[in-house]
C-alpha atoms as a PDB file:
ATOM      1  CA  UNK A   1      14.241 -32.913  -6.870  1.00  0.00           C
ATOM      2  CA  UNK A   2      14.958 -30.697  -9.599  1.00  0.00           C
ATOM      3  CA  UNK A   3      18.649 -28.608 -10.201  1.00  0.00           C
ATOM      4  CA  UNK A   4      19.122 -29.375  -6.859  1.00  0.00           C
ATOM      5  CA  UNK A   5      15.674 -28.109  -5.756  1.00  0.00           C
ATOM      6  CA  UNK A   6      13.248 -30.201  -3.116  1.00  0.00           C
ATOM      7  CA  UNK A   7       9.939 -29.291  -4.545  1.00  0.00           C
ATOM      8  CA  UNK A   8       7.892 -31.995  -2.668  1.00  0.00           C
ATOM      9  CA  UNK A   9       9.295 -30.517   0.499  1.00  0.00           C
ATOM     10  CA  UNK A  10       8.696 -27.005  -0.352  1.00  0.00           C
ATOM     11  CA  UNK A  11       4.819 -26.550   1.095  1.00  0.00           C
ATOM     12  CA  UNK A  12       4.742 -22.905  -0.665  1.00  0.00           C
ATOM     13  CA  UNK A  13       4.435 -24.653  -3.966  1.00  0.00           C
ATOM     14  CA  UNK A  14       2.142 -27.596  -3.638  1.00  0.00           C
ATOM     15  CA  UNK A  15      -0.588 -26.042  -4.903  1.00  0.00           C
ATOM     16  CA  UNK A  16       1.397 -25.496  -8.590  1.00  0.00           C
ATOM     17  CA  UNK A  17       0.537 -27.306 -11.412  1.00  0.00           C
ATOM     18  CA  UNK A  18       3.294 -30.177 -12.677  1.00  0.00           C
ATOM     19  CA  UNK A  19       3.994 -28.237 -15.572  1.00  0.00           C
ATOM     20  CA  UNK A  20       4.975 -25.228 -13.801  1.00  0.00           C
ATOM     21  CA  UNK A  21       6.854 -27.438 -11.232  1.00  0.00           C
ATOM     22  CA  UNK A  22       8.687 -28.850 -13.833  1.00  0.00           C
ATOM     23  CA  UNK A  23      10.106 -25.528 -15.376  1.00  0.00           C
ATOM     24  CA  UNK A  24      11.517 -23.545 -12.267  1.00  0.00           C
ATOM     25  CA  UNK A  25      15.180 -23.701 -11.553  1.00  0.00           C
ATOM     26  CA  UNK A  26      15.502 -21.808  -8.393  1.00  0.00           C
ATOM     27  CA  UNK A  27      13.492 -20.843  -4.932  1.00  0.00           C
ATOM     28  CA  UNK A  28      14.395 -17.849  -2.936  1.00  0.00           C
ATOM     29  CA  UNK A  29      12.431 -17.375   0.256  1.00  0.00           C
ATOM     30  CA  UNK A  30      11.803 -13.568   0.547  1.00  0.00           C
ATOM     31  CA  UNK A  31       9.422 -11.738   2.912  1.00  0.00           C
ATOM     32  CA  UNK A  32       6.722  -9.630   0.862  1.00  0.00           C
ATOM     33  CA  UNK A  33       3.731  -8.473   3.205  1.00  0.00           C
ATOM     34  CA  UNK A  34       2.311 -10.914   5.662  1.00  0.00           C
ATOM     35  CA  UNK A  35       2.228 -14.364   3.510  1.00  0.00           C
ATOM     36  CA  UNK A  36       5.026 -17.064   2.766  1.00  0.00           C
ATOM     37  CA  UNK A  37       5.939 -15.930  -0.076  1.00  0.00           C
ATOM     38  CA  UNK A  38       9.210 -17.242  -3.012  1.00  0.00           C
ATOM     39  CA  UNK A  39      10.838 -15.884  -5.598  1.00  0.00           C
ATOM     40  CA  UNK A  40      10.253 -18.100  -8.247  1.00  0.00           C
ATOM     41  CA  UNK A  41      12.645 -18.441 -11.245  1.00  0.00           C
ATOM     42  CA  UNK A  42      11.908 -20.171 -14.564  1.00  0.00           C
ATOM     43  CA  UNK A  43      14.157 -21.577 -16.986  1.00  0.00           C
ATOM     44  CA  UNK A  44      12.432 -19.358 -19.469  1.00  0.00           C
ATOM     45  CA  UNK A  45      13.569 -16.369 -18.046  1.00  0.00           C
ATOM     46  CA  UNK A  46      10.216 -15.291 -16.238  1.00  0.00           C
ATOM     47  CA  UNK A  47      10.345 -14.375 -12.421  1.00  0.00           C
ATOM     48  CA  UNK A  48       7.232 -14.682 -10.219  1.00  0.00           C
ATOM     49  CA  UNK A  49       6.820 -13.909  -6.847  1.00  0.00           C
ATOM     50  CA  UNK A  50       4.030 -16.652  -5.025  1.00  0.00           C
ATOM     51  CA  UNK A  51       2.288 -15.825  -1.983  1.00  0.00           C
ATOM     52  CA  UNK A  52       0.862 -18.618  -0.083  1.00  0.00           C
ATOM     53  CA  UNK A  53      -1.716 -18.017   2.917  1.00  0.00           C
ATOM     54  CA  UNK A  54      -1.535 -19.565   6.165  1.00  0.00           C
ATOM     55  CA  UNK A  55      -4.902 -19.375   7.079  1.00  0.00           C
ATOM     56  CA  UNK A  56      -8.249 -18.781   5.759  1.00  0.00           C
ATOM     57  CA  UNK A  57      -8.845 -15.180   6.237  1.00  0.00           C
ATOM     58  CA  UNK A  58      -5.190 -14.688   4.432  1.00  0.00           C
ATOM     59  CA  UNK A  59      -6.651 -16.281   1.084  1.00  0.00           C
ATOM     60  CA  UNK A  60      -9.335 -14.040   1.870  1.00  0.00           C
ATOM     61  CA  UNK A  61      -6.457 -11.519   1.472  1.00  0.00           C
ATOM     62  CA  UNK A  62      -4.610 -13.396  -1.646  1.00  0.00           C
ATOM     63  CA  UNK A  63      -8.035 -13.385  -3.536  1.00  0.00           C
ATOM     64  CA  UNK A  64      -8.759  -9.542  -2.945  1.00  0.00           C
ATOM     65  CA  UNK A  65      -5.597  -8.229  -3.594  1.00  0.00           C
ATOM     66  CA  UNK A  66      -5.397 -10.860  -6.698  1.00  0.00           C
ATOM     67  CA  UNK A  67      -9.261  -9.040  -7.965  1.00  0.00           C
ATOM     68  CA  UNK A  68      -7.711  -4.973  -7.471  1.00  0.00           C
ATOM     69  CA  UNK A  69      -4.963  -6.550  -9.546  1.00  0.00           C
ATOM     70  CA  UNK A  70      -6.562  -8.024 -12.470  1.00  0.00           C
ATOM     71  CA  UNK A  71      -8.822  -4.857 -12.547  1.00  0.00           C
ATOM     72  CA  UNK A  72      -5.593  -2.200 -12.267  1.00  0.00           C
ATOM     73  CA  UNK A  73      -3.952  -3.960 -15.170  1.00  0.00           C
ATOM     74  CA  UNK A  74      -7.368  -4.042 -17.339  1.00  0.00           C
ATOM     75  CA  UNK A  75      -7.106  -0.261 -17.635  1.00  0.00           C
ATOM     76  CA  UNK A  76      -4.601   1.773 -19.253  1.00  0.00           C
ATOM     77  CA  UNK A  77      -2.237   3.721 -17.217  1.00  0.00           C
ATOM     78  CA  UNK A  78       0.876   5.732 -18.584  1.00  0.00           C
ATOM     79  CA  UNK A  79       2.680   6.615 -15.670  1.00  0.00           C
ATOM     80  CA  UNK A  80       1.745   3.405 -13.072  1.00  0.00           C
ATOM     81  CA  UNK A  81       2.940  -0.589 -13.031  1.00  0.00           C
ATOM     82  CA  UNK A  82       0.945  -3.625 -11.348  1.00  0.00           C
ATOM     83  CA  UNK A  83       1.916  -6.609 -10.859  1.00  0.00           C
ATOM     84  CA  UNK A  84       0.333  -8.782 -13.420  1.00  0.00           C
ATOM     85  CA  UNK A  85      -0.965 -11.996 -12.212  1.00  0.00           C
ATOM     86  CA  UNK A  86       0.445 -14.888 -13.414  1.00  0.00           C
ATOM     87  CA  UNK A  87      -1.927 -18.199 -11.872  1.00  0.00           C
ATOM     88  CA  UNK A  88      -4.052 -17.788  -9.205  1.00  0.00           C
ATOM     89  CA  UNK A  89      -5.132 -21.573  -7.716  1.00  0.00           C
ATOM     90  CA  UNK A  90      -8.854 -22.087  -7.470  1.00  0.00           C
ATOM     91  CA  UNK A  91      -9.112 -22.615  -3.534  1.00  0.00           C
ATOM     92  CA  UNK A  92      -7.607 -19.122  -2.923  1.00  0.00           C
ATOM     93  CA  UNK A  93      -4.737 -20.100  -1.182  1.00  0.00           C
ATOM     94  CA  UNK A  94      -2.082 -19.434  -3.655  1.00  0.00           C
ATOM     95  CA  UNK A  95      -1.512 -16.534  -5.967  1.00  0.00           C
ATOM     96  CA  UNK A  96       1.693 -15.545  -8.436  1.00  0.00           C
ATOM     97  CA  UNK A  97       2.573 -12.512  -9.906  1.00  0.00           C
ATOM     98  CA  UNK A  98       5.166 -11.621 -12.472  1.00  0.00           C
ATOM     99  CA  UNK A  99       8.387  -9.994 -11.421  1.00  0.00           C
ATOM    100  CA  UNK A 100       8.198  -6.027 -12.317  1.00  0.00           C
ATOM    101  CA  UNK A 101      11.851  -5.167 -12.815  1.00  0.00           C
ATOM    102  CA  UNK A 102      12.636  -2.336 -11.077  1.00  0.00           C
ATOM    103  CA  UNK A 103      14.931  -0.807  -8.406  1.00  0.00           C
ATOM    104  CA  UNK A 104      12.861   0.137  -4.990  1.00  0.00           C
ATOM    105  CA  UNK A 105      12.394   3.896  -4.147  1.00  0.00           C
ATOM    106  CA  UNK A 106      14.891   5.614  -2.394  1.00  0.00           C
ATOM    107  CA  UNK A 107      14.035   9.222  -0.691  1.00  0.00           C
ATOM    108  CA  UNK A 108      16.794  10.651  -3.055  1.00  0.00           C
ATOM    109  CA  UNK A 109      14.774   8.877  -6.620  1.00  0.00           C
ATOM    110  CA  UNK A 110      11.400   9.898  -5.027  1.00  0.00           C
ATOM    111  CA  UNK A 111      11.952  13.622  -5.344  1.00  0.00           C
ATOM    112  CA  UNK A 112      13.815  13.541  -7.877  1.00  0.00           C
ATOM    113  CA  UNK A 113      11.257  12.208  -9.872  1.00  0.00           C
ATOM    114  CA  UNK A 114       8.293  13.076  -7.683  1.00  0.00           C
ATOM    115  CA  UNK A 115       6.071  14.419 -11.030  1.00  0.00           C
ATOM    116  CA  UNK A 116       6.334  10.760 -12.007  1.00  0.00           C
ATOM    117  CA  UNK A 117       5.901   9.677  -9.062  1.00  0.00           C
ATOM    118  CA  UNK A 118       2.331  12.028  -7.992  1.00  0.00           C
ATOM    119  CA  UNK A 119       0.600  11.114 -11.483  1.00  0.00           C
ATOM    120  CA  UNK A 120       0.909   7.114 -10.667  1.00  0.00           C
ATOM    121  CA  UNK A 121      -0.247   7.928  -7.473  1.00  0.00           C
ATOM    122  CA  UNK A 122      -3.005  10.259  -8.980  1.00  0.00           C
ATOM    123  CA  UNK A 123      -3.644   6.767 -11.883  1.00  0.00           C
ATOM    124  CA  UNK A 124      -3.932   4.663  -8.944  1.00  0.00           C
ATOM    125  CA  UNK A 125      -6.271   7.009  -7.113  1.00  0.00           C
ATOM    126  CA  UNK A 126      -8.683   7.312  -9.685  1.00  0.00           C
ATOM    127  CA  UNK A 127      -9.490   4.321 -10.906  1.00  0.00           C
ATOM    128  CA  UNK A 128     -12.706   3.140 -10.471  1.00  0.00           C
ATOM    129  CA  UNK A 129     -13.706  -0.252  -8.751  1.00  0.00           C
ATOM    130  CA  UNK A 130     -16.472  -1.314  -7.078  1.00  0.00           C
ATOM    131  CA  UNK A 131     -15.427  -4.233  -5.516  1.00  0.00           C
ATOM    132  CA  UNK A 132     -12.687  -2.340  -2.859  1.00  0.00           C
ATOM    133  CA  UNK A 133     -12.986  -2.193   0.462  1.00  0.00           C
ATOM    134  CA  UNK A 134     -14.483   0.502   2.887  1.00  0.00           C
ATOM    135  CA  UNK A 135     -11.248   2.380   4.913  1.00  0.00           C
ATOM    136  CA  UNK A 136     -10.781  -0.038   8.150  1.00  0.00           C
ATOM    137  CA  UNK A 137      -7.879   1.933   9.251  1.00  0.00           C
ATOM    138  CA  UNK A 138     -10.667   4.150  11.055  1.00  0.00           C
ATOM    139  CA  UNK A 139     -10.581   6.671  14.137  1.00  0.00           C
ATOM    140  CA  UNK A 140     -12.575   3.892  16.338  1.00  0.00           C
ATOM    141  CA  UNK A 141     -10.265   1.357  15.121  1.00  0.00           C
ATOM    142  CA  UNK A 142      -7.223   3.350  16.035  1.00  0.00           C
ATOM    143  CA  UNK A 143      -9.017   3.701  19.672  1.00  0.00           C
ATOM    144  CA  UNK A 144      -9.332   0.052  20.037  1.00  0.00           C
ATOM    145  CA  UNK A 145      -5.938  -0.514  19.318  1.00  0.00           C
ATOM    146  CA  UNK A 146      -4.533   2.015  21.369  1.00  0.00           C
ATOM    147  CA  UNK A 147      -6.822   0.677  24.615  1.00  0.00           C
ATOM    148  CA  UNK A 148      -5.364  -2.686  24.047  1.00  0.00           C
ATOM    149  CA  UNK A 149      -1.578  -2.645  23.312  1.00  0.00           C
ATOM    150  CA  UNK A 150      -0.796   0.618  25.620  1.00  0.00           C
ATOM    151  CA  UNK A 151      -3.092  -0.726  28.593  1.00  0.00           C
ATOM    152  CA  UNK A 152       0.381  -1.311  30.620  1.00  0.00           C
ATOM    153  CA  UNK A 153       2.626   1.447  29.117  1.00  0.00           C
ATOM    154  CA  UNK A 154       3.566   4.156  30.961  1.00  0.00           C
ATOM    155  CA  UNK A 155       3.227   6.940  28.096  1.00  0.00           C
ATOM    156  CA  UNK A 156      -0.328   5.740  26.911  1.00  0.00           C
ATOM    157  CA  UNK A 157      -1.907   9.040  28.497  1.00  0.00           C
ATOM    158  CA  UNK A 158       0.303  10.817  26.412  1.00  0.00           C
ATOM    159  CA  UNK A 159      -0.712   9.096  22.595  1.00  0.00           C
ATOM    160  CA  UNK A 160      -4.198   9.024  23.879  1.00  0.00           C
ATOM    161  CA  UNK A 161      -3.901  13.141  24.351  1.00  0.00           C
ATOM    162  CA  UNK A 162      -2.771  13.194  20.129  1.00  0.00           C
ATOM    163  CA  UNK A 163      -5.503  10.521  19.250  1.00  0.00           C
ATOM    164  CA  UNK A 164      -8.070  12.987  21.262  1.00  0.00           C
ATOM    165  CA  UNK A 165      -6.911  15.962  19.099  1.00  0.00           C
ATOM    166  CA  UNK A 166      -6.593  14.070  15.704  1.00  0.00           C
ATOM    167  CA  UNK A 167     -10.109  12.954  16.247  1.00  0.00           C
ATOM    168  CA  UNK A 168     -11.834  16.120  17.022  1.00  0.00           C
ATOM    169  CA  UNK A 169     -10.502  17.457  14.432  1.00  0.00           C
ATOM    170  CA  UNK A 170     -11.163  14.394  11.951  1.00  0.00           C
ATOM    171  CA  UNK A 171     -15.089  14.495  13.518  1.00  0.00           C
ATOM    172  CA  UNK A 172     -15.379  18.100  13.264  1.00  0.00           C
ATOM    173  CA  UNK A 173     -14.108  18.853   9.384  1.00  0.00           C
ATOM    174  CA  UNK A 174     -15.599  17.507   6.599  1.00  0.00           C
ATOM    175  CA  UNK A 175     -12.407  18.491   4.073  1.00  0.00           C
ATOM    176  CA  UNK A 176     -10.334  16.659   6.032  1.00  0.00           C
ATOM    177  CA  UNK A 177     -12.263  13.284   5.969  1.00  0.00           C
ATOM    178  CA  UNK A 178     -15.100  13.230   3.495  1.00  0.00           C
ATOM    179  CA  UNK A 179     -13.788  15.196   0.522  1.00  0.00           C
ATOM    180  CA  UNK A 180     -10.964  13.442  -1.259  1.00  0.00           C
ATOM    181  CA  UNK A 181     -11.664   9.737  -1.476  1.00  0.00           C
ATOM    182  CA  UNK A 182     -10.320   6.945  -4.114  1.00  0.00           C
ATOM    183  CA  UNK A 183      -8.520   3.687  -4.391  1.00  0.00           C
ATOM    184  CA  UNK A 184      -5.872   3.723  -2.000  1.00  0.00           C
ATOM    185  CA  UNK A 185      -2.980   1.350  -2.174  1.00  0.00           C
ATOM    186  CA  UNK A 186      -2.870   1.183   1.552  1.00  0.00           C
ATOM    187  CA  UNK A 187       0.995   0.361   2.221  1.00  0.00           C
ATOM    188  CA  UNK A 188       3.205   2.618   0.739  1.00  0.00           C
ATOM    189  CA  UNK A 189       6.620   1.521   2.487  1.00  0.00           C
ATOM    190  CA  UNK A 190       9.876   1.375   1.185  1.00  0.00           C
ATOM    191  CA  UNK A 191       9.265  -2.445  -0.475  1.00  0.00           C
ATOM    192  CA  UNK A 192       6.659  -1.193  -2.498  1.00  0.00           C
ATOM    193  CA  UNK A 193       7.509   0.974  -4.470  1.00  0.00           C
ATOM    194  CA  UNK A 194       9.576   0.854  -7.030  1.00  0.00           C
ATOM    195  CA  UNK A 195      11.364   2.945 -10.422  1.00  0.00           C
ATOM    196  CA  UNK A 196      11.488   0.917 -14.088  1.00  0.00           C
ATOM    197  CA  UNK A 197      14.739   1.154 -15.366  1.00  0.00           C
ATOM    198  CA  UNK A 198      14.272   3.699 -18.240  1.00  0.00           C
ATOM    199  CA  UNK A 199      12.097   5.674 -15.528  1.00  0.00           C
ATOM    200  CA  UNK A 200       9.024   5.822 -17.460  1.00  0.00           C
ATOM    201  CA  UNK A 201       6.693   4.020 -14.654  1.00  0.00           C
ATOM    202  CA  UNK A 202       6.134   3.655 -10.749  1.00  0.00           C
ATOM    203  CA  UNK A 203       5.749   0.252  -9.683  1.00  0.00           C
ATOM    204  CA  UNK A 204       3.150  -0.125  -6.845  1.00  0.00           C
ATOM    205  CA  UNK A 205       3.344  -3.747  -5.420  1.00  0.00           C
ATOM    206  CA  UNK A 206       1.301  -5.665  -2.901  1.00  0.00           C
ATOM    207  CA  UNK A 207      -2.370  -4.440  -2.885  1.00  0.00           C
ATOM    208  CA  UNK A 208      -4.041  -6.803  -0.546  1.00  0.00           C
ATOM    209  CA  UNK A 209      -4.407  -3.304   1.674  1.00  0.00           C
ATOM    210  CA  UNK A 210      -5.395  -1.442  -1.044  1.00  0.00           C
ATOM    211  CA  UNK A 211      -9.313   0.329  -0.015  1.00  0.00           C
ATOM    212  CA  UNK A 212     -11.469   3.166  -0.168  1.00  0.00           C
ATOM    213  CA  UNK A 213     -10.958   6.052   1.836  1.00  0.00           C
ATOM    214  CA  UNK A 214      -8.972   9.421   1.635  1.00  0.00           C
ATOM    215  CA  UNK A 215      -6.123   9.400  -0.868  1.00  0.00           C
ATOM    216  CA  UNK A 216      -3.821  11.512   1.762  1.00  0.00           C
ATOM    217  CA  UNK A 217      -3.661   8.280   3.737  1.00  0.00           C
ATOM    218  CA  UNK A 218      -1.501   6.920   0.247  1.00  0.00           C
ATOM    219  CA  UNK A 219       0.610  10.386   0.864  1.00  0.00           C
ATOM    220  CA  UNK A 220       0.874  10.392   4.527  1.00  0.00           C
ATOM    221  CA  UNK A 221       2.646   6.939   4.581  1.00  0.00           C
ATOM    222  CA  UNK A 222       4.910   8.288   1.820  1.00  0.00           C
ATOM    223  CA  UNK A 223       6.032  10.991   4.036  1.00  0.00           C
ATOM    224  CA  UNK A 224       6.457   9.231   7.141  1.00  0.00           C
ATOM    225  CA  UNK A 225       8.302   5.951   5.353  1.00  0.00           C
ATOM    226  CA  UNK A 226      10.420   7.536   3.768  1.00  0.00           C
ATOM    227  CA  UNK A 227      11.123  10.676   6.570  1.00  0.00           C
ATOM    228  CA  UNK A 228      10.303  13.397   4.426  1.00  0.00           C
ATOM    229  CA  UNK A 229      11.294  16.581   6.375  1.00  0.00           C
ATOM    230  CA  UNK A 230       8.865  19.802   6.621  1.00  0.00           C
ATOM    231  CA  UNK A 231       9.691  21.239   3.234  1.00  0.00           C
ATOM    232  CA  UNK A 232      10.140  17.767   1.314  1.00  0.00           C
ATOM    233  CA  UNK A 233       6.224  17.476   2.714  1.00  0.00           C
ATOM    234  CA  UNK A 234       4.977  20.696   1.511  1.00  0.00           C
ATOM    235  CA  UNK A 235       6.869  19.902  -1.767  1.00  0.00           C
ATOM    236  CA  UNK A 236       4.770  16.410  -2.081  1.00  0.00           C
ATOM    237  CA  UNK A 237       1.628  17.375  -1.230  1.00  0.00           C
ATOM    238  CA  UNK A 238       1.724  21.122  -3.561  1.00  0.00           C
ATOM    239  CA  UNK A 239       2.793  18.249  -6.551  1.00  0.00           C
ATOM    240  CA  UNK A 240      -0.226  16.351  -5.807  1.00  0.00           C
ATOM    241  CA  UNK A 241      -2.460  19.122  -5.680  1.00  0.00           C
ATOM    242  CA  UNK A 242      -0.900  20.964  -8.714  1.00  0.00           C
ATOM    243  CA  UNK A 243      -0.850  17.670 -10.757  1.00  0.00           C
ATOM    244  CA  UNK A 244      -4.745  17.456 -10.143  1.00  0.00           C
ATOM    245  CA  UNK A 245      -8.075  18.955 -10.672  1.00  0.00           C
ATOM    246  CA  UNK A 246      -9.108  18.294  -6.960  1.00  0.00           C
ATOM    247  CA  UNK A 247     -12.599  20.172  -7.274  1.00  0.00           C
ATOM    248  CA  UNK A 248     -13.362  18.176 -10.647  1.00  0.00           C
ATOM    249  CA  UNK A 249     -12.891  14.617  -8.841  1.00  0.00           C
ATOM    250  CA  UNK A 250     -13.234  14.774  -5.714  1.00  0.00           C
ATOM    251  CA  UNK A 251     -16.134  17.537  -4.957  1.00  0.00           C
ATOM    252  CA  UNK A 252     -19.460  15.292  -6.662  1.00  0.00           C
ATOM    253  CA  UNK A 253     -22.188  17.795  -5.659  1.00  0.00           C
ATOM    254  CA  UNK A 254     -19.980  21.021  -7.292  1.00  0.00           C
ATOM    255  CA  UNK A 255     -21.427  22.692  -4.686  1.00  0.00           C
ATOM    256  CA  UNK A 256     -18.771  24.283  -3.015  1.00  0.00           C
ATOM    257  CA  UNK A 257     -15.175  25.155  -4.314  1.00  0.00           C
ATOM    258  CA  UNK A 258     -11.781  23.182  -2.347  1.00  0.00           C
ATOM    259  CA  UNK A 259      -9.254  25.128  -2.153  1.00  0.00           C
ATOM    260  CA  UNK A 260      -5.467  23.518  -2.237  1.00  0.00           C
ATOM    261  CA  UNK A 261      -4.192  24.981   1.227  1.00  0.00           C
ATOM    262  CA  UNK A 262      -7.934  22.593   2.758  1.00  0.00           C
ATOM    263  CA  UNK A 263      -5.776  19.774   1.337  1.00  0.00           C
ATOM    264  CA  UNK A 264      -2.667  20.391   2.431  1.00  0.00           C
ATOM    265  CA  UNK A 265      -3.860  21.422   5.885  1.00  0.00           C
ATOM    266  CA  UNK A 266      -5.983  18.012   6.138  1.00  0.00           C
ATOM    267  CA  UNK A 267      -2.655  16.196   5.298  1.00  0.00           C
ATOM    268  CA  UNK A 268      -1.380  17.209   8.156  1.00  0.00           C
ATOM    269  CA  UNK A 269      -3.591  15.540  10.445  1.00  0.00           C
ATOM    270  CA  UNK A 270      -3.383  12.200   8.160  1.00  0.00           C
ATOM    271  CA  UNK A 271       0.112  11.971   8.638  1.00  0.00           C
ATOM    272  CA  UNK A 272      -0.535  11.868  12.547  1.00  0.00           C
ATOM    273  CA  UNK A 273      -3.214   9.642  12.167  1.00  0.00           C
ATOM    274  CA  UNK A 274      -1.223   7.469  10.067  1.00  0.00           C
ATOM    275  CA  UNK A 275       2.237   7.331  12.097  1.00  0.00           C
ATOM    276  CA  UNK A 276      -0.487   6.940  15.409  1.00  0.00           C
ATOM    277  CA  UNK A 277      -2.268   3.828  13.778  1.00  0.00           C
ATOM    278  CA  UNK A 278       1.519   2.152  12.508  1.00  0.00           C
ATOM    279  CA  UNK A 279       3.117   3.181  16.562  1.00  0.00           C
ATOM    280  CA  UNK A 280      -0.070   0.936  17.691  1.00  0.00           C
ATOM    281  CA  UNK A 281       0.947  -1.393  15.062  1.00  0.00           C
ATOM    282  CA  UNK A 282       4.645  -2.000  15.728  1.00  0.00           C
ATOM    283  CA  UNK A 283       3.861  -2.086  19.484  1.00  0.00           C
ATOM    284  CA  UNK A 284       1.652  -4.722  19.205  1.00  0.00           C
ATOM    285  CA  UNK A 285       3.907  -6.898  16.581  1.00  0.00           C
ATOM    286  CA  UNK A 286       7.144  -6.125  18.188  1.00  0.00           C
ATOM    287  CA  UNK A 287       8.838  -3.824  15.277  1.00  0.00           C
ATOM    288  CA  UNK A 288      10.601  -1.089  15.748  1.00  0.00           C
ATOM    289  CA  UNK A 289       9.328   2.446  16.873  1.00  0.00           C
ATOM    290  CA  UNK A 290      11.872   4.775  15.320  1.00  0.00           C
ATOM    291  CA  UNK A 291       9.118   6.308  12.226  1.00  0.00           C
ATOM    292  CA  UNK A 292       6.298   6.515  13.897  1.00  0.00           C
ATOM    293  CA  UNK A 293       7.408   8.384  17.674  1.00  0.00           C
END
């Protein structure tokens, strides 16, 4: 017991060294991503949030998003904020990372500051790591899912008819899924994303979906979490494109010039593929439908 604290009975932070034991003054269980996870405050001042997996293939999780991390922070950004990590325990199964002070995103602050906003995104997007993932949010995956949470639903004919047409198009056009790839963060909601006070930086937090695939995944969810409307979209999208050489990066052959409008059009079928793969997703775990119908 410590400042009225039970730390023996608090599993999340049995992996801790004493010494770090013996310097927090307060536990606040908070729900970050898919792990037990406090807030964690010191009697220095420092705030960390630990994650704790439940099972194996969760550290798996802890560990990878704990290496895109370390690597984000090892290279200098100007417009984006990681999470640095703090202690990471050496059986993968715990990981801390400091507190980025912050207040989360709202619509209104996203396009407000949305040239902020597109060049962490763009930071992010860019930087190079080997070690990421391949995409697993794929079209076959997205089949799967819909055969096996809409097997008894009455409208499954009916998402099955926009998975068909999302994934002839998808098949059939190379701009829209072979042209514009980089590190995603993967899970853009409305928890992870956040403003710094003096609005200087974007802070991008939990990266344990973070992979490689098309960076209009990143934008899609952007759009649908936070209910952009047509012209908000067109706004986004035109900022990301201005705010980038798209032809430099993306095309490596230099063989053929991409136009802007091939982006923005492609966008468009992202953002059904991505509210079509989170619909699947809140059927099967019970959350609500409302963004994604």
């Amino acid at each position: 017991m410590r400042n009225g604290i039970d730390l023996v009975d608090t599993p999340q932070v049995r992996h801790l060294p004493q010494a770090l034991l013996d310097q927090i003054v307060r536990l606040d269980a908070v729900f970050v991503g898919t792990h037990n996870t406090l807030k964690c405050y010191f009697d220095n001042g420092q705030v960390w949030y630990l994650k704790t997996a439940r099972t194996k293939l969760a550290s798996d999780s802890l560990q990878y998003e704990a290496d895109i991390t370390q690597h984000l922070n090892s290279q200098p950004h100007q417009n984006l904020s990681v999470p640095k990590v703090t202690w990471r325990d050496n059986k993968g199964m715990s990981l801390a990372t400091e507190e980025i002070v912050g207040a989360l995103m709202s619509r209104e602050l996203l396009l407000t500051m949305l040239p902020l906003v597109v060049d962490a995104l763009i930071e992010a997007h860019t930087t190079k790591l080997e070690q990421v993932s391949p995409a697993t949010w794929t079209i076959t995956q997205l089949k799967q899912e819909i055969d096996s949470v809409l097997t008894t639903r009455n409208d499954q004919w009916q998402l099955k008819q926009k998975f068909e047409a999302i994934k002839c198009l998808m098949d059939n056009n190379e701009n829209i899924t072979g042209c514009f790839k980089g590190l995603v963060h993967g899970d853009l909601n409305l928890g992870n994303i956040l403003m710094t006070p003096d609005h200087t930086k974007v802070g991008l937090l939990d990266w344990e979906c973070a992979q490689y695939t098309d960076v209009r995944w990143d934008l899609a969810s952007i759009i649908v979490e936070f209910e952009l409307n047509e012209l908000q979209t067109q706004k986004l999208l035109l900022s990301y494109v201005q705010q980038f050489n798209l032809t430099a990066i993306f095309n490596k052959s230099g063989s053929n010039e991409l136009a802007p409008n091939e982006f923005v059009q492609g966008a468009q079928h992202w953002i059904e593929f991505y509210r079509l793969t989170c619909l699947c997703w809140a059927l099967k775990h019970n959350h609500p439908l409302r963004l994604y119908q």
